[in-house]
Protein backbone atom coordinates (compact mmCIF):
# COMPACT_ATOMS: atom_id res chain seq x y z
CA UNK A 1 -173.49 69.04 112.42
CA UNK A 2 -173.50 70.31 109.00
CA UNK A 3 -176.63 72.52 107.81
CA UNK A 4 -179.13 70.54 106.47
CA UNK A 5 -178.30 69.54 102.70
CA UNK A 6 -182.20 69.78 100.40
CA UNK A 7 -181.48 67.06 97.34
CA UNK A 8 -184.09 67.16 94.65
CA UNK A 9 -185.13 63.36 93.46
CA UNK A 10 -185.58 64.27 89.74
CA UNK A 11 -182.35 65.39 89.38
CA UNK A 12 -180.83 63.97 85.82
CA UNK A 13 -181.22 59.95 86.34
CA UNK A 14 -183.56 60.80 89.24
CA UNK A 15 -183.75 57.01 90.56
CA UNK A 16 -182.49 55.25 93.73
CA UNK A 17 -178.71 56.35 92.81
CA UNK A 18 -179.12 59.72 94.23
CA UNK A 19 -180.81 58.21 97.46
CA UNK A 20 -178.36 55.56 97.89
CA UNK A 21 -174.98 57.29 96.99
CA UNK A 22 -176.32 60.43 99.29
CA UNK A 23 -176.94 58.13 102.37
CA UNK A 24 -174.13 56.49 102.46
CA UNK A 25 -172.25 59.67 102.90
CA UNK A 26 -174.26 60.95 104.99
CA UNK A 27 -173.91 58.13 107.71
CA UNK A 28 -169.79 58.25 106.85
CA UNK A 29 -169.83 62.65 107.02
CA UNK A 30 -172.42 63.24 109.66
CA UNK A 31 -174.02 66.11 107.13
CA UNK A 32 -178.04 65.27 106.82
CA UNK A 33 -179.95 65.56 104.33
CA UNK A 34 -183.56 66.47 103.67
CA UNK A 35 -185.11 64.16 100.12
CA UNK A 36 -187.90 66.21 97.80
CA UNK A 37 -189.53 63.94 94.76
CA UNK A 38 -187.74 61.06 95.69
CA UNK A 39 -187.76 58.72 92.18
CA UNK A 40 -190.64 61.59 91.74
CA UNK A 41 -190.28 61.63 87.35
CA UNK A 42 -190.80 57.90 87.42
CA UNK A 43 -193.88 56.08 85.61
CA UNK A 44 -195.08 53.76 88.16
CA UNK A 45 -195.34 56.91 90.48
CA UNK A 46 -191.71 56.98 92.26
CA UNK A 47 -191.75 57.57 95.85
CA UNK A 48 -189.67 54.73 98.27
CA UNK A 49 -189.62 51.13 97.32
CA UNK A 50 -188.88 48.01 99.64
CA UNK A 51 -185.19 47.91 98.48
CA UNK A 52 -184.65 51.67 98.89
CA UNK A 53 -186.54 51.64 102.77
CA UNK A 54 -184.07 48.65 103.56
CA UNK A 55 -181.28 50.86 102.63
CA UNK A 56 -182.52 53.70 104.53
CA UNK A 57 -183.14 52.24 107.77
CA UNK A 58 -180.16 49.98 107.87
CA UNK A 59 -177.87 52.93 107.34
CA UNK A 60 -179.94 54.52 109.94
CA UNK A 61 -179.51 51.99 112.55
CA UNK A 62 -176.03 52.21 112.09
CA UNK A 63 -175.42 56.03 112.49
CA UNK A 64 -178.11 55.80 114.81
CA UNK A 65 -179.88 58.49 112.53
CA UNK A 66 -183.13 60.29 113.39
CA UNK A 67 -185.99 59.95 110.52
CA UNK A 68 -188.69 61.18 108.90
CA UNK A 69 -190.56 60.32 106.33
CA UNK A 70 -189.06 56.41 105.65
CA UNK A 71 -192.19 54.51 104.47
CA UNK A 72 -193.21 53.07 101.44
CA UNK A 73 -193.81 55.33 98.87
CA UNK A 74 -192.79 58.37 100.78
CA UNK A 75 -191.30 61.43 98.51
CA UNK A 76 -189.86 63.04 101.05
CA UNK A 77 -187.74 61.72 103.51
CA UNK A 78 -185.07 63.47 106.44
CA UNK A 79 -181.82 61.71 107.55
CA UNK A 80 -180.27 62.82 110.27
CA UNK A 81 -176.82 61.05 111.22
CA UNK A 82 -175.44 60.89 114.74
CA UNK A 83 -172.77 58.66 115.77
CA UNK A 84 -171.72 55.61 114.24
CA UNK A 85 -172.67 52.05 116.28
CA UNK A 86 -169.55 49.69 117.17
CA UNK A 87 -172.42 47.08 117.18
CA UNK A 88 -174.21 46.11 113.89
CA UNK A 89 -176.80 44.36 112.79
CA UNK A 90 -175.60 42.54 109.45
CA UNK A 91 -178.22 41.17 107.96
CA UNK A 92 -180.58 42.83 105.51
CA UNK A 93 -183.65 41.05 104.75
CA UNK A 94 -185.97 41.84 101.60
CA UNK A 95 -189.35 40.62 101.23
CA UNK A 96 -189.26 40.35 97.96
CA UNK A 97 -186.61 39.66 95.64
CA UNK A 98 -185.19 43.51 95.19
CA UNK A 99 -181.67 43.79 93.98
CA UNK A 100 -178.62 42.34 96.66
CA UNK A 101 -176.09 44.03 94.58
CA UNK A 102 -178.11 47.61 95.12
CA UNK A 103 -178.40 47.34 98.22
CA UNK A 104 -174.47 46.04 98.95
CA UNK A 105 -173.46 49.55 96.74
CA UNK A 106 -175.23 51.83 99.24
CA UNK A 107 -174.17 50.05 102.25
CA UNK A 108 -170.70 49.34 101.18
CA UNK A 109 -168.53 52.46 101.50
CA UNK A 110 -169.89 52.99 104.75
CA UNK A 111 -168.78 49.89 106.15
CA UNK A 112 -165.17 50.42 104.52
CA UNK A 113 -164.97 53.69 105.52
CA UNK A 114 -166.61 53.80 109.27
CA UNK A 115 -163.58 52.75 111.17
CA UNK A 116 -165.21 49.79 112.47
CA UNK A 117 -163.36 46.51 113.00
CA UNK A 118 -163.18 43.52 110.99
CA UNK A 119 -163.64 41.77 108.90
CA UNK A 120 -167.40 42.02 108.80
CA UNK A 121 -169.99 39.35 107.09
CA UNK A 122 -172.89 41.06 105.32
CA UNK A 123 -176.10 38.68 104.82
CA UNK A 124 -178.23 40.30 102.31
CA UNK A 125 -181.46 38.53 100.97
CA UNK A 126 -183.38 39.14 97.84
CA UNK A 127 -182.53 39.09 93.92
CA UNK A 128 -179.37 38.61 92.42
CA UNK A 129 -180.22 38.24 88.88
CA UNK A 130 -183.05 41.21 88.20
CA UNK A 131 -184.01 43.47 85.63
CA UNK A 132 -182.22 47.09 85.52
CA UNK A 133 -179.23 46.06 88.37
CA UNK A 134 -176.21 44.90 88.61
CA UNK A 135 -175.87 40.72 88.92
CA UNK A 136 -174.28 39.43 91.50
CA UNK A 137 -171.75 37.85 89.15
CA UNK A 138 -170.77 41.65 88.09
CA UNK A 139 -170.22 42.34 91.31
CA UNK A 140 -168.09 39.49 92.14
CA UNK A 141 -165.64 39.75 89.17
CA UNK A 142 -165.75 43.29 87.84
CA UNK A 143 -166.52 46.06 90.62
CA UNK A 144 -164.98 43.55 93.46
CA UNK A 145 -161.55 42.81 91.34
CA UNK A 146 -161.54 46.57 90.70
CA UNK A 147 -161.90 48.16 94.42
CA UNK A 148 -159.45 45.93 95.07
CA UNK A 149 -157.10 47.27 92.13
CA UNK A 150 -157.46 50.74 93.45
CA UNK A 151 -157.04 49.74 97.06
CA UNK A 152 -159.58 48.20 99.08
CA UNK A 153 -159.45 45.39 100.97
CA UNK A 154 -160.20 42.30 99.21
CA UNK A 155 -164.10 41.72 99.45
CA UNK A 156 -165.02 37.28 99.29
CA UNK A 157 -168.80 36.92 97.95
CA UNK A 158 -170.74 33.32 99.05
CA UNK A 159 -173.70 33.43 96.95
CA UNK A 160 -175.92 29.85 98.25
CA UNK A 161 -178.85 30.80 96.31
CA UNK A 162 -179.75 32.58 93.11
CA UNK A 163 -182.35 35.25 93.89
CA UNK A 164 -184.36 35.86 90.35
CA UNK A 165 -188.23 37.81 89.51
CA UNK A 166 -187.90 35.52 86.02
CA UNK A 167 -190.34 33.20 86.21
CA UNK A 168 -191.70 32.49 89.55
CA UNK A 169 -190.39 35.19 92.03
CA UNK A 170 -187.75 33.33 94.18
CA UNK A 171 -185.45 35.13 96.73
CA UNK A 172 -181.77 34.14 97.03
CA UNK A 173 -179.04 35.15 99.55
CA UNK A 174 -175.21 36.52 99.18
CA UNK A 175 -172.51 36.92 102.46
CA UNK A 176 -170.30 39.03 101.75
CA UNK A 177 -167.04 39.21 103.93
CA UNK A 178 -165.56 42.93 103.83
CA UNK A 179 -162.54 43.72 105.86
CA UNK A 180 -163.34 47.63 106.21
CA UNK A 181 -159.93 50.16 105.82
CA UNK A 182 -158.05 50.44 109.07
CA UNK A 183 -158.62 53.43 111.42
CA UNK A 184 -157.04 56.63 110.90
CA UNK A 185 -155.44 55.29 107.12
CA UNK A 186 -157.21 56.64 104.05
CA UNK A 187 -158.10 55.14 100.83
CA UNK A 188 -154.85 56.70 98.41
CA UNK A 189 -156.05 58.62 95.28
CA UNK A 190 -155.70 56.05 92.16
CA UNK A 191 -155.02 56.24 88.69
CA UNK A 192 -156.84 54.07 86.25
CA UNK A 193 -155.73 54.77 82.49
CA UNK A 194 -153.38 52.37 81.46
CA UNK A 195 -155.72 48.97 79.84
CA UNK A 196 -152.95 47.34 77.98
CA UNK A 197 -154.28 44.14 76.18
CA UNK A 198 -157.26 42.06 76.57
CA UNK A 199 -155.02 38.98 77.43
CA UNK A 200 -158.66 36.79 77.73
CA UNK A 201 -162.74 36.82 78.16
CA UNK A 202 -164.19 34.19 80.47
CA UNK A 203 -167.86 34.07 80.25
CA UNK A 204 -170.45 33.29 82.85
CA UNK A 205 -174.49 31.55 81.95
CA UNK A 206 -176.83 30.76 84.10
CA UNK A 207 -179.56 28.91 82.02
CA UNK A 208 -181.83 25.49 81.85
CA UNK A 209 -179.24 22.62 81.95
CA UNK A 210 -180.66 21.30 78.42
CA UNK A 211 -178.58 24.35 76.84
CA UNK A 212 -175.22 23.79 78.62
CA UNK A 213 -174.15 22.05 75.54
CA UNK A 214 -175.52 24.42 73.15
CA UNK A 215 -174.12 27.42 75.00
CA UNK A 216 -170.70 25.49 75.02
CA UNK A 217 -170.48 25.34 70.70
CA UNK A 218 -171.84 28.09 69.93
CA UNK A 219 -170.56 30.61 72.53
CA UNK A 220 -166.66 30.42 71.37
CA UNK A 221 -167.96 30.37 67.62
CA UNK A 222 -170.06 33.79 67.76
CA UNK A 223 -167.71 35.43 69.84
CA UNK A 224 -164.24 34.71 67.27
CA UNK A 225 -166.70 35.81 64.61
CA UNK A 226 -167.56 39.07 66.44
CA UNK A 227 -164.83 39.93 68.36
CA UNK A 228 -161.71 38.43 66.09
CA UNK A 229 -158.41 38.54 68.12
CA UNK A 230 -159.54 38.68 71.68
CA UNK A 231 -158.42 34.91 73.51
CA UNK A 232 -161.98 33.47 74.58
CA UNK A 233 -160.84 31.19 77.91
CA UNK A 234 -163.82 28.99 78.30
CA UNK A 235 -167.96 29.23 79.68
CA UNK A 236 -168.71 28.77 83.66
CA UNK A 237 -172.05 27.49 83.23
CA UNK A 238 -174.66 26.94 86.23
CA UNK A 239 -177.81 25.63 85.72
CA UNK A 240 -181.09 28.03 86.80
CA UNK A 241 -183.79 25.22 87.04
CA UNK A 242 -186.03 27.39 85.28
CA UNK A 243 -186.77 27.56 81.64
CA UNK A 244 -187.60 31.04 82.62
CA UNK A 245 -184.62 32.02 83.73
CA UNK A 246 -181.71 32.83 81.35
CA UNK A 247 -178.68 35.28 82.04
CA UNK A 248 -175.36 35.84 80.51
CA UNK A 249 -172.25 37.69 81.45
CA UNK A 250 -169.18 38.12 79.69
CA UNK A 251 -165.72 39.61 81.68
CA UNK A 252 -162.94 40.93 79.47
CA UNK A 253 -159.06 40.71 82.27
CA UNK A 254 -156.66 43.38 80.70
CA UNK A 255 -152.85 41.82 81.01
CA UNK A 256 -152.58 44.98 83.98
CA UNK A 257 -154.86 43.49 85.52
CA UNK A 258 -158.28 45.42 84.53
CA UNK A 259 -161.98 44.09 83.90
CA UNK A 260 -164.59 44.58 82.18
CA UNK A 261 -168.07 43.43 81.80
CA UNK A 262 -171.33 43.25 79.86
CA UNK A 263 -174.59 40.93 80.91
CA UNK A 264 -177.65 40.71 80.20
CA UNK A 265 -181.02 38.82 80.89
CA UNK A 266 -183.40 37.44 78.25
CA UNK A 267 -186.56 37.88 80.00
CA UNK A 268 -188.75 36.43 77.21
CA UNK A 269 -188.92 32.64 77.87
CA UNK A 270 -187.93 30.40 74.03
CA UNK A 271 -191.12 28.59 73.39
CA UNK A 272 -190.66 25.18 73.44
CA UNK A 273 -188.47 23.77 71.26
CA UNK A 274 -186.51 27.04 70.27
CA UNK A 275 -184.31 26.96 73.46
CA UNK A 276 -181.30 26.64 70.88
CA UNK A 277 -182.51 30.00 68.92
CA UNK A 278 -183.06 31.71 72.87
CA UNK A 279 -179.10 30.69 73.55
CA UNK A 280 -178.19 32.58 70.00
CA UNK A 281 -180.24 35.50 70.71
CA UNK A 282 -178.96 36.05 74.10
CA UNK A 283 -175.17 35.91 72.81
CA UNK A 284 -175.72 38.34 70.40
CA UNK A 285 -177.38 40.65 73.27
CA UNK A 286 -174.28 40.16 75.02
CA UNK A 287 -171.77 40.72 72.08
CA UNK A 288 -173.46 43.81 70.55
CA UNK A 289 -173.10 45.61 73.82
CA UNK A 290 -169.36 44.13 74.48
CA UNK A 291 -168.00 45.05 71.35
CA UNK A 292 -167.98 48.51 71.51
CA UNK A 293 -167.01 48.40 75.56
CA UNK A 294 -163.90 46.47 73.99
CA UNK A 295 -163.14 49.21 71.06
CA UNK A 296 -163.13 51.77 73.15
CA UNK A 297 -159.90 51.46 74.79
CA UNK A 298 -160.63 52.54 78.62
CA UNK A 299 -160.38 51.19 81.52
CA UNK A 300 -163.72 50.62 82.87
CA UNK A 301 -166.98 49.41 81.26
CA UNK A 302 -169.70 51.97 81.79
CA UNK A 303 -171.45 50.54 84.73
CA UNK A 304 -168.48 50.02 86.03
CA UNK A 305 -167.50 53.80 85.54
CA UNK A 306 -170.44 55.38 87.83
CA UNK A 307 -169.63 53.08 90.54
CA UNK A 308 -166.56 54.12 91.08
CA UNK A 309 -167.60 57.73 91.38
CA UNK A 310 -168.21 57.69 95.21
CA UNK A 311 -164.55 55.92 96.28
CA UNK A 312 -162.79 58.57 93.77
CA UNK A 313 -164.87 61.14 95.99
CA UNK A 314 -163.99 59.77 99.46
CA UNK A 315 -160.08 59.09 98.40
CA UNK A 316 -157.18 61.17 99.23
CA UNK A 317 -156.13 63.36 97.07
CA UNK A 318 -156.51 63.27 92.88
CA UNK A 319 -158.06 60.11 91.75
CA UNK A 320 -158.71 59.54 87.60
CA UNK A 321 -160.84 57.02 85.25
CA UNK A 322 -159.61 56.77 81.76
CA UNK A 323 -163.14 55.71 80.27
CA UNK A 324 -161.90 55.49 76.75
CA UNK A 325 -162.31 57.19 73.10
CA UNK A 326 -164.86 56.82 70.35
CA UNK A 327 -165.50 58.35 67.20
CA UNK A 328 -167.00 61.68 68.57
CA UNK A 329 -164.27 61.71 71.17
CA UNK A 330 -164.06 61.24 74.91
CA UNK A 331 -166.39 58.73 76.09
CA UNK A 332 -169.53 60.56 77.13
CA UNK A 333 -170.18 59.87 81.28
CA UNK A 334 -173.64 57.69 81.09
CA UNK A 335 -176.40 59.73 82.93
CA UNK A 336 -175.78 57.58 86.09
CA UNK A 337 -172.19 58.94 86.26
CA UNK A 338 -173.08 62.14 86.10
CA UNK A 339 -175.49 61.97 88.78
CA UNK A 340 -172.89 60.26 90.85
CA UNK A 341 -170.67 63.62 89.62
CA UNK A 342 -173.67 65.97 90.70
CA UNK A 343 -174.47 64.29 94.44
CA UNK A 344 -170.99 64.01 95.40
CA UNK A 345 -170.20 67.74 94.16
CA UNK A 346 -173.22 68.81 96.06
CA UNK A 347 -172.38 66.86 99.88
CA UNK A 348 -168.58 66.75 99.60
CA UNK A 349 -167.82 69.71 97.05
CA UNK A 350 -165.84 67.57 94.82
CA UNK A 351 -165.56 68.51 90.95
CA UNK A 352 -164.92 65.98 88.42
CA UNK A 353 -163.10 67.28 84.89
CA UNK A 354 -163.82 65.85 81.09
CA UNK A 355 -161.11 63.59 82.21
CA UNK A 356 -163.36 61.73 84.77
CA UNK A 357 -161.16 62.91 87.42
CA UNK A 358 -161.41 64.96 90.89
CA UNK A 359 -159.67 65.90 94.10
CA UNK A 360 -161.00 63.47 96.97
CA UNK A 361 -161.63 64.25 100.11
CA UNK A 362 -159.32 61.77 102.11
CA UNK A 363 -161.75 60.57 104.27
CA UNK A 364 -160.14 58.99 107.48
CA UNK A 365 -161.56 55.77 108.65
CA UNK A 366 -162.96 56.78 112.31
CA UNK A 367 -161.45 60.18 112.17
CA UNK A 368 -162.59 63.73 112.24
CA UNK A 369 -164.35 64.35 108.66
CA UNK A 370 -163.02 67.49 106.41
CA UNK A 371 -165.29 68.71 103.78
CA UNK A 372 -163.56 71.31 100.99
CA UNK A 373 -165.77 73.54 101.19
CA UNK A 374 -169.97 73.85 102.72
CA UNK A 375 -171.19 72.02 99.74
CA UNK A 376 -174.64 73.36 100.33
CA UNK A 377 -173.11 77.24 99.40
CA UNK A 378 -171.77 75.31 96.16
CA UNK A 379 -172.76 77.55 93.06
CA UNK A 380 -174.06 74.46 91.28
CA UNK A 381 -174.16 74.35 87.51
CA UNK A 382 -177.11 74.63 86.61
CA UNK A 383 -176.43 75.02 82.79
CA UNK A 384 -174.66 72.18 82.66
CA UNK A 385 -177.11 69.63 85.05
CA UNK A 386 -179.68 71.16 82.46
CA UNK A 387 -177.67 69.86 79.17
CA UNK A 388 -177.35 66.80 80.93
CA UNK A 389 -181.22 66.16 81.40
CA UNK A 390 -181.51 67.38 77.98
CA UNK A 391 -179.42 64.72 76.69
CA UNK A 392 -181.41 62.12 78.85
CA UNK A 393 -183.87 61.69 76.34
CA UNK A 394 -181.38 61.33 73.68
CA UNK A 395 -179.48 58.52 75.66
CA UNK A 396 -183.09 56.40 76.08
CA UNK A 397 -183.44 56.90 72.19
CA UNK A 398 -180.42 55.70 71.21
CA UNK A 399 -180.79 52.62 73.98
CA UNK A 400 -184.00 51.85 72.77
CA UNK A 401 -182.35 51.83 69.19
CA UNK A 402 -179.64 49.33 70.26
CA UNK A 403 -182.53 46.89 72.04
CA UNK A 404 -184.57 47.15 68.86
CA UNK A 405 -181.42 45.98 66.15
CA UNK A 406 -181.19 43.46 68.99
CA UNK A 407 -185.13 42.33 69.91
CA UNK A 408 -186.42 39.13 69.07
CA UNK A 409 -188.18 39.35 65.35
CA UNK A 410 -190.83 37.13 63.75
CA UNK A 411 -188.20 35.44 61.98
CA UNK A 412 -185.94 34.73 64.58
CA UNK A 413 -189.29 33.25 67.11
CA UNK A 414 -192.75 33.01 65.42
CA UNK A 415 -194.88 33.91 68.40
CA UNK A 416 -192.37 34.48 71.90
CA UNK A 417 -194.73 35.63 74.31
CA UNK A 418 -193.66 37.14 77.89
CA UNK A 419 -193.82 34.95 80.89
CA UNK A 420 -196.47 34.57 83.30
């Protein structure tokens, strides 16, 4: 057993990334770690929520861990791995709609990477359209497309029912078949960097069925006018039964074979009678956040870049993310990529470079675990995790910039008010 690694929960982001990312290589490593301030620089008073506890005690149950401290709430918290059960239980079930596609990125690199057999369906209840998380429909055709670019197994998502908190809270459920790695073969270190050319953009809305036709003019037309050059390929459109409920997503395939994505929600429900002005506000959401993802010439989008942190981590040997070039330079790594940088340097002792690369581990599915170095003696960089907090607050101000060019005004919707 490796000495007991302490994480601090306010580090940089501070939210359930460090929590999840940090379990799920704990149950794969067998090093446990010890939680402080868990989500502790939050508002609404941090601590575990019901979507963070699910994570923790399935992972748990399935390195038959020993802990203390998982209740709601909690700040502190103690996982303790021990062996890995041939026998799981593979359902997760929320109370409340908390984000599926959350929970699937804490849970998923153990269950590729525990040497268990396969393939393996995944159940998950809860939201798959919330505020602050991945969709489901992100999941299934930009992170999915992409672990299977660098080398996983292809994952299948069944998604029955929508899970949204829009509206009337309603809880949906996604199965998710994952044939895990094979036993004793590691994930190869990967090279993302070539994009070559956006060869199309497929878009995805899921909105009241009075705007399918709407969506269906004036989608193509605002994007050519946006985004001249770039092949639009047509609108997937499913209907939400809720004039609450109104979410678009728009994927960007590379001719080598690379996506990229940008969503959002619009989670102020169009009065009556300005459903057509709600469609036109939501597509320029969408297109003022996928326009620069488009001009800056990498490989991933950067959601997309932070979840790949954790697989560059566990892969064998030197894996790299070309995340692109604007005018200042490099692509900056969003805060949540560098807290994926900071966990994994901390339990595996890997060290990512301004490239957005780093030496992986090669963890072996079901075999003995080798860790560079005791990541716990790491001389962490404290100057640098210090800049990065610094910069936090510059990040949220130029976010809440970008929402403002882009928030509803009195001219656009004389009196929008929230939902109930």
């Amino acid at each position: 057993m490796a000495n007991l690694i302490t994480i601090d929960g306010t580090t940089l982001e501070g939210g359930g990334q460090l929590l999840r990312i940090a379990l799920g290589v704990s149950a794969l490593t067998g090093i446990a770690v010890q939680f402080e301030q868990i989500r502790g620089n939050r508002d609404e008073g941090g601590g575990l929520r019901g979507q963070h506890l699910n994570c923790v005690n399935w992972l748990a149950e399935a390195c038959n861990a020993d802990l203390t401290g998982a209740e709601l709430f909690s700040q502190t918290l103690t996982f303790t791995p021990g062996d890995i059960q041939k026998n799981l239980y593979m359902k997760i079930t929320q109370k409340s709609p908390g984000s599926i596609s959350l929970i699937f990125q804490a849970v998923l690199p153990f269950l590729l990477f525990s040497g268990l057999q396969g393939p393996m369906e995944l159940i998950i209840t809860g939201g798959t359209n919330v505020s602050n998380s991945p969709s489901i429909d992100y999941v299934d055709q930009v992170l999915l497309p992409t672990l299977e670019l660098i080398g996983l197994p292809q994952i299948m998502v069944h998604c029955p029912e929508r899970g949204w908190t829009l509206g009337r809270m309603k809880m949906g459920t996604v199965k998710f078949t994952i044939p895990p790695l094979p036993r004793g073969m590691p994930l190869p270190a990967f090279e993302l960097s070539e994009r070559g050319m956006i060869s199309r953009v497929h878009a995805i809305a899921v909105a009241p069925a009075s705007v399918k036709s709407t969506f269906e003019s004036m989608l193509p037309a605002m994007f050519a006018k946006r985004i001249p050059g770039i092949p639009f390929r047509g609108l997937t459109f499913q209907d939400s039964r809720s004039m609450y409920r109104w979410y678009l997503l728009l994927v960007a395939t590379t001719e080598n074979g690379h996506k990229l994505g940008c969503d959002r929600l619009l989670e102020i429900k169009p009065p009556q009678g300005m459903f057509v002005k709600g469609v036109e506000i939501l597509i320029k959401r969408v297109l003022a956040a996928f326009e620069p993802t488009i001009a800056h010439g990498g490989v991933v989008d950067k959601h997309l870049r932070d979840q790949l942190v954790v697989f560059q981590a566990l892969a064998d040997g030197r894996s790299s993310v070309y995340a692109g070039e604007d005018e200042n330079g490099p692509v900056e790594p969003s805060l949540h990529a560098k807290t994926a940088h900071w966990i994994t340097k901390k339990m595996l002792g890997v060290v990512f470079d301004d490239n957005g690369s780093c030496e992986g581990i090669g963890l072996v599915p079901g075999g003995e675990v080798m860790i560079f170095q005791d990541a716990e003696a790491l001389d962490e960089d404290l100057e640098s995790v210090a800049e990065a907090q610094e910069q936090e607050e510059d990040l949220e101000e130029q976010e809440e910039d970008s929402e403002k060019s882009n928030t509803v005004t009195d001219e656009e919707a004389v009196s929008w008010e929230a939902s109930p």
